[in-house]
C-alpha atoms as a PDB file:
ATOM      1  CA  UNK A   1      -4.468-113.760 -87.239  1.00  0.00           C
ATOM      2  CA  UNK A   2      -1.980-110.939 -87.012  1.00  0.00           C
ATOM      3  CA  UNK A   3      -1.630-109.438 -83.089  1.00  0.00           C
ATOM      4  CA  UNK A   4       0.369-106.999 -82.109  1.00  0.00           C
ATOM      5  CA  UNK A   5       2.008-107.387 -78.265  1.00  0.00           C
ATOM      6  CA  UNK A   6       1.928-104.619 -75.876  1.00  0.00           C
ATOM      7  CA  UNK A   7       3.289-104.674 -72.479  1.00  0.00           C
ATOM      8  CA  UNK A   8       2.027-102.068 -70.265  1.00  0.00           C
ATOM      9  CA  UNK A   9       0.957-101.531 -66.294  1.00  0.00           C
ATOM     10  CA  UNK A  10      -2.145-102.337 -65.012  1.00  0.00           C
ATOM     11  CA  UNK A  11      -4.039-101.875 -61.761  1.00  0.00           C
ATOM     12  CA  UNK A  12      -6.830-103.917 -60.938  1.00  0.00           C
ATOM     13  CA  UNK A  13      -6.877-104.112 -57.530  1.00  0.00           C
ATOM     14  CA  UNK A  14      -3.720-103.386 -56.067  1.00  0.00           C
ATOM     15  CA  UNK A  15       0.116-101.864 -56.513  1.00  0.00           C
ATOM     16  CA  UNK A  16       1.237-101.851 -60.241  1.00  0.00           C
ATOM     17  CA  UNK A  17       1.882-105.198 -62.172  1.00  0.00           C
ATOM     18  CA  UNK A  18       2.946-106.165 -65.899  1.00  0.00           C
ATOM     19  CA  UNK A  19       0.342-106.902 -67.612  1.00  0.00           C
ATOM     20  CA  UNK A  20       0.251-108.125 -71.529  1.00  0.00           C
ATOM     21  CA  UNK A  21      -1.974-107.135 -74.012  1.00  0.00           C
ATOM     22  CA  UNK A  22      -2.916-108.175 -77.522  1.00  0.00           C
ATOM     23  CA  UNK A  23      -5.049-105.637 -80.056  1.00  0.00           C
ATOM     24  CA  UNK A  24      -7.846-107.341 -82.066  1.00  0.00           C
ATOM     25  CA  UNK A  25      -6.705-108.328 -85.890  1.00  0.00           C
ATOM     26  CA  UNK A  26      -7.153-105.166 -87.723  1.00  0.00           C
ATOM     27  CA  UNK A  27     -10.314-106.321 -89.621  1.00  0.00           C
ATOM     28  CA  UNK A  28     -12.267-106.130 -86.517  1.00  0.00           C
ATOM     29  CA  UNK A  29     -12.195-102.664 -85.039  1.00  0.00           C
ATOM     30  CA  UNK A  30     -12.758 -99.366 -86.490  1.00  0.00           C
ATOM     31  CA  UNK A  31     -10.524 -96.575 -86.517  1.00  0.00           C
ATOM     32  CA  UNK A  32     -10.625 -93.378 -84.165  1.00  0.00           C
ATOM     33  CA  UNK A  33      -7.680 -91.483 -85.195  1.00  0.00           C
ATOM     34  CA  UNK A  34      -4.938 -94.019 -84.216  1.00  0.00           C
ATOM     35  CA  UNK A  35      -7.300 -95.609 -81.312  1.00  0.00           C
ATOM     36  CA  UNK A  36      -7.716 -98.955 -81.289  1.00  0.00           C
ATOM     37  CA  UNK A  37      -9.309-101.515 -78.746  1.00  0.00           C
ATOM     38  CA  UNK A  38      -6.987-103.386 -76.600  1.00  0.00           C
ATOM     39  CA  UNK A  39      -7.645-106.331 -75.016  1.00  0.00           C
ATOM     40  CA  UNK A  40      -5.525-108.509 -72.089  1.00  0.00           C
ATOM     41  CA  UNK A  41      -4.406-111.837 -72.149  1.00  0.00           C
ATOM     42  CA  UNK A  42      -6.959-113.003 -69.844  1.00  0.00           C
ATOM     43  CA  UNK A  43      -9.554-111.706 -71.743  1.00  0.00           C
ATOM     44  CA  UNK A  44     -10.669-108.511 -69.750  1.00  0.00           C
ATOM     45  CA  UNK A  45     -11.648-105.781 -72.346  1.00  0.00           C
ATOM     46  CA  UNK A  46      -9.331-102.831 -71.279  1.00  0.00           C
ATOM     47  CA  UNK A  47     -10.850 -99.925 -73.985  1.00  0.00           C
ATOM     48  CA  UNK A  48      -9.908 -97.532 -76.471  1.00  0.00           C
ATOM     49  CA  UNK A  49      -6.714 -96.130 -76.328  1.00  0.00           C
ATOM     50  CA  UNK A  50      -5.508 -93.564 -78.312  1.00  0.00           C
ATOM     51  CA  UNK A  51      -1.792 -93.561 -79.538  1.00  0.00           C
ATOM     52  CA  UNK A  52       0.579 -95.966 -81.474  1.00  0.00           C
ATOM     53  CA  UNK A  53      -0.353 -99.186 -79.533  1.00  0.00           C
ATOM     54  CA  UNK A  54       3.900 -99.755 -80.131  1.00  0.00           C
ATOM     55  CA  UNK A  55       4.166 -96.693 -77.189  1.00  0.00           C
ATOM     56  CA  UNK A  56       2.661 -99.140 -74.935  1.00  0.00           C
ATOM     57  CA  UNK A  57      -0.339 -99.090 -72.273  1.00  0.00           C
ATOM     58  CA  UNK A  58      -0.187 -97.037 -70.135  1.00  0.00           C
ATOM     59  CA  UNK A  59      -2.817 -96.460 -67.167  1.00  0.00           C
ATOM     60  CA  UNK A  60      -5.494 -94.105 -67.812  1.00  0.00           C
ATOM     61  CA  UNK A  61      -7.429 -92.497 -64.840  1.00  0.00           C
ATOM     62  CA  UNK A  62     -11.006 -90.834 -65.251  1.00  0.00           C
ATOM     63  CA  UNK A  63     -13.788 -89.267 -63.580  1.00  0.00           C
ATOM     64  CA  UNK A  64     -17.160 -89.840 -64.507  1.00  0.00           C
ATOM     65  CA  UNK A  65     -19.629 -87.270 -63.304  1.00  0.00           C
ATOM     66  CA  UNK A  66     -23.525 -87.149 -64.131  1.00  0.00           C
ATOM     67  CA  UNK A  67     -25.111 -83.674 -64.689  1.00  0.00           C
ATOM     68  CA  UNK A  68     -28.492 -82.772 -64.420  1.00  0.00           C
ATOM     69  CA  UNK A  69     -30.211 -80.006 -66.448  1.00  0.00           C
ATOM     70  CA  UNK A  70     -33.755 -78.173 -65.648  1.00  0.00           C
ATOM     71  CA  UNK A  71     -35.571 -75.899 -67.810  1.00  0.00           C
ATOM     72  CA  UNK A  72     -38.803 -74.100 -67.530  1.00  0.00           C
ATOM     73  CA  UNK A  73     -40.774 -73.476 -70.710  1.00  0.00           C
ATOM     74  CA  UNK A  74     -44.057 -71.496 -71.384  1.00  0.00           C
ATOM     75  CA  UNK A  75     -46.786 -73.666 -73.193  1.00  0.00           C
ATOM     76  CA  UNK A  76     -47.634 -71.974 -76.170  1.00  0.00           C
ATOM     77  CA  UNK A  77     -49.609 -74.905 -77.804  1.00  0.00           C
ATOM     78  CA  UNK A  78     -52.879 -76.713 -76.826  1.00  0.00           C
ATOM     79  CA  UNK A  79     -53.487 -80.162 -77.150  1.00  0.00           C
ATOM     80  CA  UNK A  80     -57.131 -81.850 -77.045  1.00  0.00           C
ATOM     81  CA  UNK A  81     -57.130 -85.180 -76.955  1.00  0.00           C
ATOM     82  CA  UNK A  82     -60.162 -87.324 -77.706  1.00  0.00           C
ATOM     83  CA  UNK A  83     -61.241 -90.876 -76.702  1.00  0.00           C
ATOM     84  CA  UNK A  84     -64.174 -92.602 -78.100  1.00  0.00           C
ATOM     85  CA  UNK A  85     -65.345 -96.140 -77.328  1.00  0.00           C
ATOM     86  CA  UNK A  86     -68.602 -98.136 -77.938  1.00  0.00           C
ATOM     87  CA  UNK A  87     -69.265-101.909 -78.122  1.00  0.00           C
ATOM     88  CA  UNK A  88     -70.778-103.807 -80.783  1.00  0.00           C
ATOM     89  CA  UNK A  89     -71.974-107.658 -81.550  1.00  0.00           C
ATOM     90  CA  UNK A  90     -70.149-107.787 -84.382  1.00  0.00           C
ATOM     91  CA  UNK A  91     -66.249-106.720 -85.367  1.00  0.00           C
ATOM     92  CA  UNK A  92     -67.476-105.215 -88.050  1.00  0.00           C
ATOM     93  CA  UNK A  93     -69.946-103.223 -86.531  1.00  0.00           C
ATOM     94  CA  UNK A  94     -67.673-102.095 -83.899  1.00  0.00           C
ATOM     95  CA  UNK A  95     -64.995-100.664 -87.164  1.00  0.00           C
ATOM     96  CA  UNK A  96     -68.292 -99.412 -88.637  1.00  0.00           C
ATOM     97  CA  UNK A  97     -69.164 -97.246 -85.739  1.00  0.00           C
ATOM     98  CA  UNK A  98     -65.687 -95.818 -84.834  1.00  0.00           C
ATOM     99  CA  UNK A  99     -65.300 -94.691 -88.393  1.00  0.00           C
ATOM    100  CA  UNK A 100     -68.586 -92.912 -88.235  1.00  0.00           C
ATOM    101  CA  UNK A 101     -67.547 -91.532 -84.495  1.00  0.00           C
ATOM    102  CA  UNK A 102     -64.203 -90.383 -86.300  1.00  0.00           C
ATOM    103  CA  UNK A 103     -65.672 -88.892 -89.317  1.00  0.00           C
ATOM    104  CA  UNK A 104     -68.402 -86.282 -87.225  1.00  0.00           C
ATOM    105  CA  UNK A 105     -65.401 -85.226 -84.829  1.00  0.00           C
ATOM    106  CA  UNK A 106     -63.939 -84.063 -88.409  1.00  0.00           C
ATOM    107  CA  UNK A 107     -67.261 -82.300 -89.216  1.00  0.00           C
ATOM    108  CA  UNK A 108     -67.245 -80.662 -85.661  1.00  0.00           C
ATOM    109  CA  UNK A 109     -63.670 -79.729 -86.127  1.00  0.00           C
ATOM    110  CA  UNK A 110     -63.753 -78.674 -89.327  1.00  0.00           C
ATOM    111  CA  UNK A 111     -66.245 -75.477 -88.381  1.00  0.00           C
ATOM    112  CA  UNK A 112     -63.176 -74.098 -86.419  1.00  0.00           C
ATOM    113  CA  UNK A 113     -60.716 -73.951 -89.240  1.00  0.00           C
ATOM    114  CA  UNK A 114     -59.261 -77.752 -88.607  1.00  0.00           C
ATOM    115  CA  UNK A 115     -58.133 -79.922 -91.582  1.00  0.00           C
ATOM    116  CA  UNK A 116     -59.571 -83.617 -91.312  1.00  0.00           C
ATOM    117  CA  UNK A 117     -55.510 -84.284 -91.020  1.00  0.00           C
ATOM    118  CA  UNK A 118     -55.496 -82.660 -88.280  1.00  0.00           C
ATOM    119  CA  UNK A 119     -56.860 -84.871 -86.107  1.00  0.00           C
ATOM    120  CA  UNK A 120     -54.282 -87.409 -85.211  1.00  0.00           C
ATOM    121  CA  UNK A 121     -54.665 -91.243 -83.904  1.00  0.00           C
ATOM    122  CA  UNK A 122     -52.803 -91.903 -81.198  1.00  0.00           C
ATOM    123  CA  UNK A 123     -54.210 -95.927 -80.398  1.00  0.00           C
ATOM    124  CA  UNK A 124     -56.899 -97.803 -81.717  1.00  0.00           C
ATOM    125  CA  UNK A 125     -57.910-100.847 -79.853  1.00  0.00           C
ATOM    126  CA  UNK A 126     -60.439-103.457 -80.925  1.00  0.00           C
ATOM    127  CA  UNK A 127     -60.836-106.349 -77.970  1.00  0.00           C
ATOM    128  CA  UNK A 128     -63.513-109.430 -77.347  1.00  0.00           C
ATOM    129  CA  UNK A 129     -65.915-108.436 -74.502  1.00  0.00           C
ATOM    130  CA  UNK A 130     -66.539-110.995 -71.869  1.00  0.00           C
ATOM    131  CA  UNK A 131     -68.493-110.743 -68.748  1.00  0.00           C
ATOM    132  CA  UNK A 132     -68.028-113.926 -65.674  1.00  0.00           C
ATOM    133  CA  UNK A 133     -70.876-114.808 -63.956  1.00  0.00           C
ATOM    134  CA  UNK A 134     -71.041-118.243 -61.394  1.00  0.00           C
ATOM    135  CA  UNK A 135     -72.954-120.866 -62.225  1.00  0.00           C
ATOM    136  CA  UNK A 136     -72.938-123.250 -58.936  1.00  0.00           C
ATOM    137  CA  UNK A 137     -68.688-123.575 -57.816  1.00  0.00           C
ATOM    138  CA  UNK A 138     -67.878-122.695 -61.386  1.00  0.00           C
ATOM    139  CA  UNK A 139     -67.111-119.447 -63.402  1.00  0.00           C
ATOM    140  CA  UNK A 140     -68.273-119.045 -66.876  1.00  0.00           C
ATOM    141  CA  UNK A 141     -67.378-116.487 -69.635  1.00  0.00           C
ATOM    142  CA  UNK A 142     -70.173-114.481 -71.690  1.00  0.00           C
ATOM    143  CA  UNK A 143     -69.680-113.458 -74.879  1.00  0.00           C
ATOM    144  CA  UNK A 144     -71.321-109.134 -74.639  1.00  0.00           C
ATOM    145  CA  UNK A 145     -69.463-108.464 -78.136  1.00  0.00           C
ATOM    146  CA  UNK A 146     -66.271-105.880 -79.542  1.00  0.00           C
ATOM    147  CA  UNK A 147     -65.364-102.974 -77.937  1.00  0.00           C
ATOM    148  CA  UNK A 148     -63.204-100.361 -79.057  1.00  0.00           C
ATOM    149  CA  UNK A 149     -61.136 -97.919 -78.056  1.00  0.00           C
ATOM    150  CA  UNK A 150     -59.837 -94.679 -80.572  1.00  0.00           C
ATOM    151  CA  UNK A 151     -57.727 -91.759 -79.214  1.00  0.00           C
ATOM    152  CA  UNK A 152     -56.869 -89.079 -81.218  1.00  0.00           C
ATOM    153  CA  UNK A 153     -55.636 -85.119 -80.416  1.00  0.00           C
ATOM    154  CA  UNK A 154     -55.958 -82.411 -82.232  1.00  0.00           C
ATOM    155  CA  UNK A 155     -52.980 -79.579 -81.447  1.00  0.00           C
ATOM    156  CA  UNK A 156     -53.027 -75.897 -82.162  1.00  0.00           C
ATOM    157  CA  UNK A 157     -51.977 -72.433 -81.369  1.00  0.00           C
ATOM    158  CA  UNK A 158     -52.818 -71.290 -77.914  1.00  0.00           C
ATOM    159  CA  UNK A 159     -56.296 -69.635 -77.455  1.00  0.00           C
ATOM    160  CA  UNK A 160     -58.589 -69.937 -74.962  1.00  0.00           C
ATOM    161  CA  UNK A 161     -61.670 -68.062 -76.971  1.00  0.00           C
ATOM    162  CA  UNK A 162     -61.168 -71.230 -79.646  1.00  0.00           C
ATOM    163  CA  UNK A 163     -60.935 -73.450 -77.046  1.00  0.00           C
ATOM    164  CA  UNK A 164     -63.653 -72.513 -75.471  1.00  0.00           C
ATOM    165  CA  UNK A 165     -66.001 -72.960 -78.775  1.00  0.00           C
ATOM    166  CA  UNK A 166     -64.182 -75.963 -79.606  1.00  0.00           C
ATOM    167  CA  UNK A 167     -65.158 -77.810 -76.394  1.00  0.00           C
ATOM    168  CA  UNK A 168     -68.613 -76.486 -76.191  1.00  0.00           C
ATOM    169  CA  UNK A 169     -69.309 -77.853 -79.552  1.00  0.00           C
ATOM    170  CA  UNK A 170     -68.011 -81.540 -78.543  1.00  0.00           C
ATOM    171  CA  UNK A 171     -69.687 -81.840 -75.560  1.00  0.00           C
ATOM    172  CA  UNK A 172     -73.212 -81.046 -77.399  1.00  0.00           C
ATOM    173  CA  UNK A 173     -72.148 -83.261 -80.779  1.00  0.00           C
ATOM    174  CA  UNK A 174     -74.131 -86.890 -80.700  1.00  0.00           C
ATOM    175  CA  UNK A 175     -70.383 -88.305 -80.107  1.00  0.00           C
ATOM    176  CA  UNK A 176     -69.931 -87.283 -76.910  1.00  0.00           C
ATOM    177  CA  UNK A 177     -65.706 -88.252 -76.387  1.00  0.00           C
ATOM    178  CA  UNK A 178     -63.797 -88.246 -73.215  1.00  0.00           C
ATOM    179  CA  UNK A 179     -61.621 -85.318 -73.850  1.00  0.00           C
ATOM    180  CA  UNK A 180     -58.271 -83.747 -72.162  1.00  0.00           C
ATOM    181  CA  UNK A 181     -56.941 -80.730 -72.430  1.00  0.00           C
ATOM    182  CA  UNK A 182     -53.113 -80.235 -71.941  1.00  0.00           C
ATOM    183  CA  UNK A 183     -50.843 -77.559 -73.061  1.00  0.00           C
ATOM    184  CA  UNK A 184     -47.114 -78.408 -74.669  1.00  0.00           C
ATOM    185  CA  UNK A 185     -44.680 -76.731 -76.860  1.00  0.00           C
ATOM    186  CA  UNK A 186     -44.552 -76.051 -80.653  1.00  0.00           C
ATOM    187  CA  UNK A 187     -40.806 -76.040 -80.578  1.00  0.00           C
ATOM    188  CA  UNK A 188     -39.631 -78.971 -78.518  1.00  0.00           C
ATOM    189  CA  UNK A 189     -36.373 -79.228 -80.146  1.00  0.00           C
ATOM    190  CA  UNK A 190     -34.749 -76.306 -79.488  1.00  0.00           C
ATOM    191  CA  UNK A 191     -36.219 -76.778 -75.876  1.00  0.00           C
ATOM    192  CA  UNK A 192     -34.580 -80.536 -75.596  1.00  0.00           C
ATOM    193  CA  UNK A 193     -30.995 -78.671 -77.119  1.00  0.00           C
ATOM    194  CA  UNK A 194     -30.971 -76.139 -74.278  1.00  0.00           C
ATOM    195  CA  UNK A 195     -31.685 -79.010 -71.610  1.00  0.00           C
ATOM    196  CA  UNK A 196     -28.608 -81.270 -72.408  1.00  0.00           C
ATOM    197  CA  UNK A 197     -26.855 -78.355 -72.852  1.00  0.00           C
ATOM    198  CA  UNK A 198     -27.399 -77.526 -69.269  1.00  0.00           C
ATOM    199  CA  UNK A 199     -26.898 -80.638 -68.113  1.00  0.00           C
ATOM    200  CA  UNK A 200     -23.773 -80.978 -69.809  1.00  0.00           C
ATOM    201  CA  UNK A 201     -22.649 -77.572 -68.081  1.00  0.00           C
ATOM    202  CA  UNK A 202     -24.157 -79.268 -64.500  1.00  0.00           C
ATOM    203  CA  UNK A 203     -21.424 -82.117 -65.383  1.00  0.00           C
ATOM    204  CA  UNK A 204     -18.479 -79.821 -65.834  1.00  0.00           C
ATOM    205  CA  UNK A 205     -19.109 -77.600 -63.304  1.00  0.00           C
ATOM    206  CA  UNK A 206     -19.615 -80.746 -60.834  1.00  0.00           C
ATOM    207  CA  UNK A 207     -16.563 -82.020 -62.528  1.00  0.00           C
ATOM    208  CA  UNK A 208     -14.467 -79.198 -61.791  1.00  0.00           C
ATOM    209  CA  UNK A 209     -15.068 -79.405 -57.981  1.00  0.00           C
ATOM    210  CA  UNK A 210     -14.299 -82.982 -57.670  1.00  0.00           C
ATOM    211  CA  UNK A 211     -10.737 -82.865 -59.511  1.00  0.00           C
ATOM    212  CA  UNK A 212      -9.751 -79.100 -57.419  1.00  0.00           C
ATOM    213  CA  UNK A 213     -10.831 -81.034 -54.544  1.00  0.00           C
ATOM    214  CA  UNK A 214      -8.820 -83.938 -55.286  1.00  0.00           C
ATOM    215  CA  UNK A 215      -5.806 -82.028 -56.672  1.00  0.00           C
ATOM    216  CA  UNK A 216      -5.694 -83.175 -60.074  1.00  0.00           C
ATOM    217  CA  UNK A 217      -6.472 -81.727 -63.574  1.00  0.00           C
ATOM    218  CA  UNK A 218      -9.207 -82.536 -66.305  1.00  0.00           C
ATOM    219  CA  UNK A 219      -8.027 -83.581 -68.964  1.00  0.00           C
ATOM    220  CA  UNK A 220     -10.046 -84.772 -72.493  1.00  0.00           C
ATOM    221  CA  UNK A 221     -13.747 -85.882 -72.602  1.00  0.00           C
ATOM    222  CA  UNK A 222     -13.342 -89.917 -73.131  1.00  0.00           C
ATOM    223  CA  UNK A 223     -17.493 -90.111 -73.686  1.00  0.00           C
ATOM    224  CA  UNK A 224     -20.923 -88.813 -73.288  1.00  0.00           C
ATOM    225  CA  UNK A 225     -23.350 -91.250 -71.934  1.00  0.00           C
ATOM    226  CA  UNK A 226     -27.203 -90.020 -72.965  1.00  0.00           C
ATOM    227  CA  UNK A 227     -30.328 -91.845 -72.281  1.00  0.00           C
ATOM    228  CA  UNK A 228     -32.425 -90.721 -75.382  1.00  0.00           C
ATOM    229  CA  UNK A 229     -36.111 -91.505 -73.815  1.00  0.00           C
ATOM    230  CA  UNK A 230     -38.394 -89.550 -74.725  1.00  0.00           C
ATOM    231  CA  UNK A 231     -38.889 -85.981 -72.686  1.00  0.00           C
ATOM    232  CA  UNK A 232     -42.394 -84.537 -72.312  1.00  0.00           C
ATOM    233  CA  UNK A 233     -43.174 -81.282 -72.749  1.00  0.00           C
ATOM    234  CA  UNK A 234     -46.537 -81.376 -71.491  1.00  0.00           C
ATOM    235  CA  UNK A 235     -48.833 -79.499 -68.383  1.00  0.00           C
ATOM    236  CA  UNK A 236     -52.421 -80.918 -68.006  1.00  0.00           C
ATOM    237  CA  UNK A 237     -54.612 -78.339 -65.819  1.00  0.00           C
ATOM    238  CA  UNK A 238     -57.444 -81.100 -66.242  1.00  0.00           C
ATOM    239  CA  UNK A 239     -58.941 -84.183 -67.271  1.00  0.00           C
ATOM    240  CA  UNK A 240     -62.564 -85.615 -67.509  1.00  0.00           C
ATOM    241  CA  UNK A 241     -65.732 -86.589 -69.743  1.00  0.00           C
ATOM    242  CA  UNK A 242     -67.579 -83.667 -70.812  1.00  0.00           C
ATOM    243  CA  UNK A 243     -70.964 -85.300 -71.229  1.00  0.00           C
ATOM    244  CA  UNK A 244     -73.833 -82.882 -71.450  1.00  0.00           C
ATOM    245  CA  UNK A 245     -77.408 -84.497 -71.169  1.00  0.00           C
ATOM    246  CA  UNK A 246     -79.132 -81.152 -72.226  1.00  0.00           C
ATOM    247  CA  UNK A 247     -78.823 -80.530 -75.335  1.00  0.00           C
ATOM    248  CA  UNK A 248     -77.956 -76.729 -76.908  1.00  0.00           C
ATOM    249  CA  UNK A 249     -81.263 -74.405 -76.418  1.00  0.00           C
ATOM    250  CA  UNK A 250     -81.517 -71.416 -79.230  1.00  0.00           C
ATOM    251  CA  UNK A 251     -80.488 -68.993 -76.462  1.00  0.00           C
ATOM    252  CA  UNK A 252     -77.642 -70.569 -75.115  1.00  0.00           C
ATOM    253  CA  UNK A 253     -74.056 -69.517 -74.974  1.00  0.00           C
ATOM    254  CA  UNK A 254     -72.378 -70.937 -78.245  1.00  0.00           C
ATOM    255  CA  UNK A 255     -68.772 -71.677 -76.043  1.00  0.00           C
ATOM    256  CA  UNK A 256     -67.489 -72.316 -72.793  1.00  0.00           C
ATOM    257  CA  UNK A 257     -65.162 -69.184 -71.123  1.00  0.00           C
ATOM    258  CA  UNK A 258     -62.183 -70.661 -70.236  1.00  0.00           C
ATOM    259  CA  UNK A 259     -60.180 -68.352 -68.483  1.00  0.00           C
ATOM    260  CA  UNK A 260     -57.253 -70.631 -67.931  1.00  0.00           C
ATOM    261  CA  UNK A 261     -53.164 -69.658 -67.933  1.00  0.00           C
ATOM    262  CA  UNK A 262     -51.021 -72.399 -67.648  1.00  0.00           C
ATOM    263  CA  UNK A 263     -48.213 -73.183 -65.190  1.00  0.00           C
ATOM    264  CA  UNK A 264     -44.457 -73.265 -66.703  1.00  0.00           C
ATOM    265  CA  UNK A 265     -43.546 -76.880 -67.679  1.00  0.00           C
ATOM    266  CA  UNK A 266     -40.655 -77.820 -65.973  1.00  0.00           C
ATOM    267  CA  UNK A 267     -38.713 -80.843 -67.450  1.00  0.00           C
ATOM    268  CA  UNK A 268     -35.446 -82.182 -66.437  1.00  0.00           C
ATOM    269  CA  UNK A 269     -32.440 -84.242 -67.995  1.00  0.00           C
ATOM    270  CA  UNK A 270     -29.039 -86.054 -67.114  1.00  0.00           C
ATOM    271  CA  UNK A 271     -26.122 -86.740 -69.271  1.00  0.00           C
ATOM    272  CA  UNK A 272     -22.453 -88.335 -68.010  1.00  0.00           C
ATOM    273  CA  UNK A 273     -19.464 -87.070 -68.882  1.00  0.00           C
ATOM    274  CA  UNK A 274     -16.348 -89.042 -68.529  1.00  0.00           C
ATOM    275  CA  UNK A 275     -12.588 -87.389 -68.586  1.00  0.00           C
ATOM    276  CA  UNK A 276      -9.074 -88.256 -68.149  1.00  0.00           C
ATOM    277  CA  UNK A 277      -7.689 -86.723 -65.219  1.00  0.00           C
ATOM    278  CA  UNK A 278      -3.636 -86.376 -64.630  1.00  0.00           C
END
């Protein structure tokens, strides 16, 4: 195993003190320009370096700031989202009847211009049912059969007239789901883009501060540090079970009038930055 030897200064915890290192054989680290990973003889992983490692090591100082970014964004999408259960003896019942529950919410939807692809499964849960009861000091388990559980949404432009239609018709169908409405955004890309892009900005600025304050300079970005979860872009102005027990009369009102404008969402990011400082 070829090493090459590099004598440099290092400070762990005090004044300045020769330290040597040793990079890895060549077949084990990538290149980055001319970087390469250096590593001490007793065995502390020092980083990447860039520069002929025959210049020696020489002691890099950084500052590692963590920005924060906030944007608002106006909803311009609405979001249903449907739960149906039921319980059944059987399992095969129980995937019987959420098939048929599935297939009329296409009907339904399919009267306001919605494709049966449209309607998207979020979860679908099939579990044993058991109720305890006490027989004497001891508990006992019941068998009461399979329930299930089948979310789905349905998304689409923002409009509070087909809204309105859309709900009334649900809440009179035979299916009868727990629904939620919620509001999000059709573009959520761009809107995640201009987030770390503030937040990145938040770092700098931050960043800029800190070194003026301490009298030294930035220098080059050594690495970005992102989280990558997953941001939601979504306001809920309510939840509930529409469950009507009358059903529609001839001269009834054929929707509900929702007269509802949404709130800005407001979602927020961080990103860290680290630079060399001299």
């Amino acid at each position: 195993m070829k090493r090459i030897k590099v004598t440099g200064l290092y400070r762990p915890f005090g004044p300045d003190k020769p330290v040597t290192f040793f990079s890895a054989p060549s077949c084990c680290w990538p290149f980055f320009g001319t970087a390469r990973p250096l590593y001490c003889n007793r065995s502390w992983r020092i980083g990447f370096r860039a520069g002929n490692a025959k210049k020696g090591m020489i002691d890099v100082r950084t500052i590692r700031v963590t920005g924060k970014g906030m944007i608002k964004v106006k909803p311009d999408m609405m979001r249903i989202t449907l739960t149906l259960r039921g319980l059944q003896p059987e399992y095969q019942k129980a995937l019987y009847q959420s098939s048929a529950m599935t297939d009329r919410l296409k009907q339904v939807l399919s009267t306001f211009d919605f494709k049966p692809s449209d309607l998207k499964t979020l979860r679908f849960d099939i579990n044993a049912q058991y109720q305890r009861y006490k027989v004497g000091d001891e508990y006992r388990q019941q068998f009461q059969g399979y329930r299930f559980e089948h979310i789905v949404k349905v998304e689409f432009d923002a409009d509070n007239d087909r809204l309105g239609k859309v709900l009334y018709a649900l809440a009179h169908s035979e299916v009868n789901p727990e629904i939620q409405i919620s509001y999000t955004v059709k573009d959520r890309e761009a809107a995640k883009n201009e987030l770390l892009g503030k937040a990145v900005q938040d770092a700098k600025a931050k960043a800029a501060v800190l070194t003026q304050g301490a009298g030294v300079a930035l220098k080059d970005i050594q690495s970005i540090d992102y989280s990558w979860g997953q941001i939601e872009f979504e306001f809920r102005p309510m939840t509930g079970s529409l469950c009507m027990e009358d059903k529609l009369e001839s001269a009834a009102p054929s929707s509900y009038d929702l007269n509802l404008e949404p709130d800005d969402i407001e979602v927020t990011d961080t990103v860290t930055v680290t630079w060399e400082i001299q």
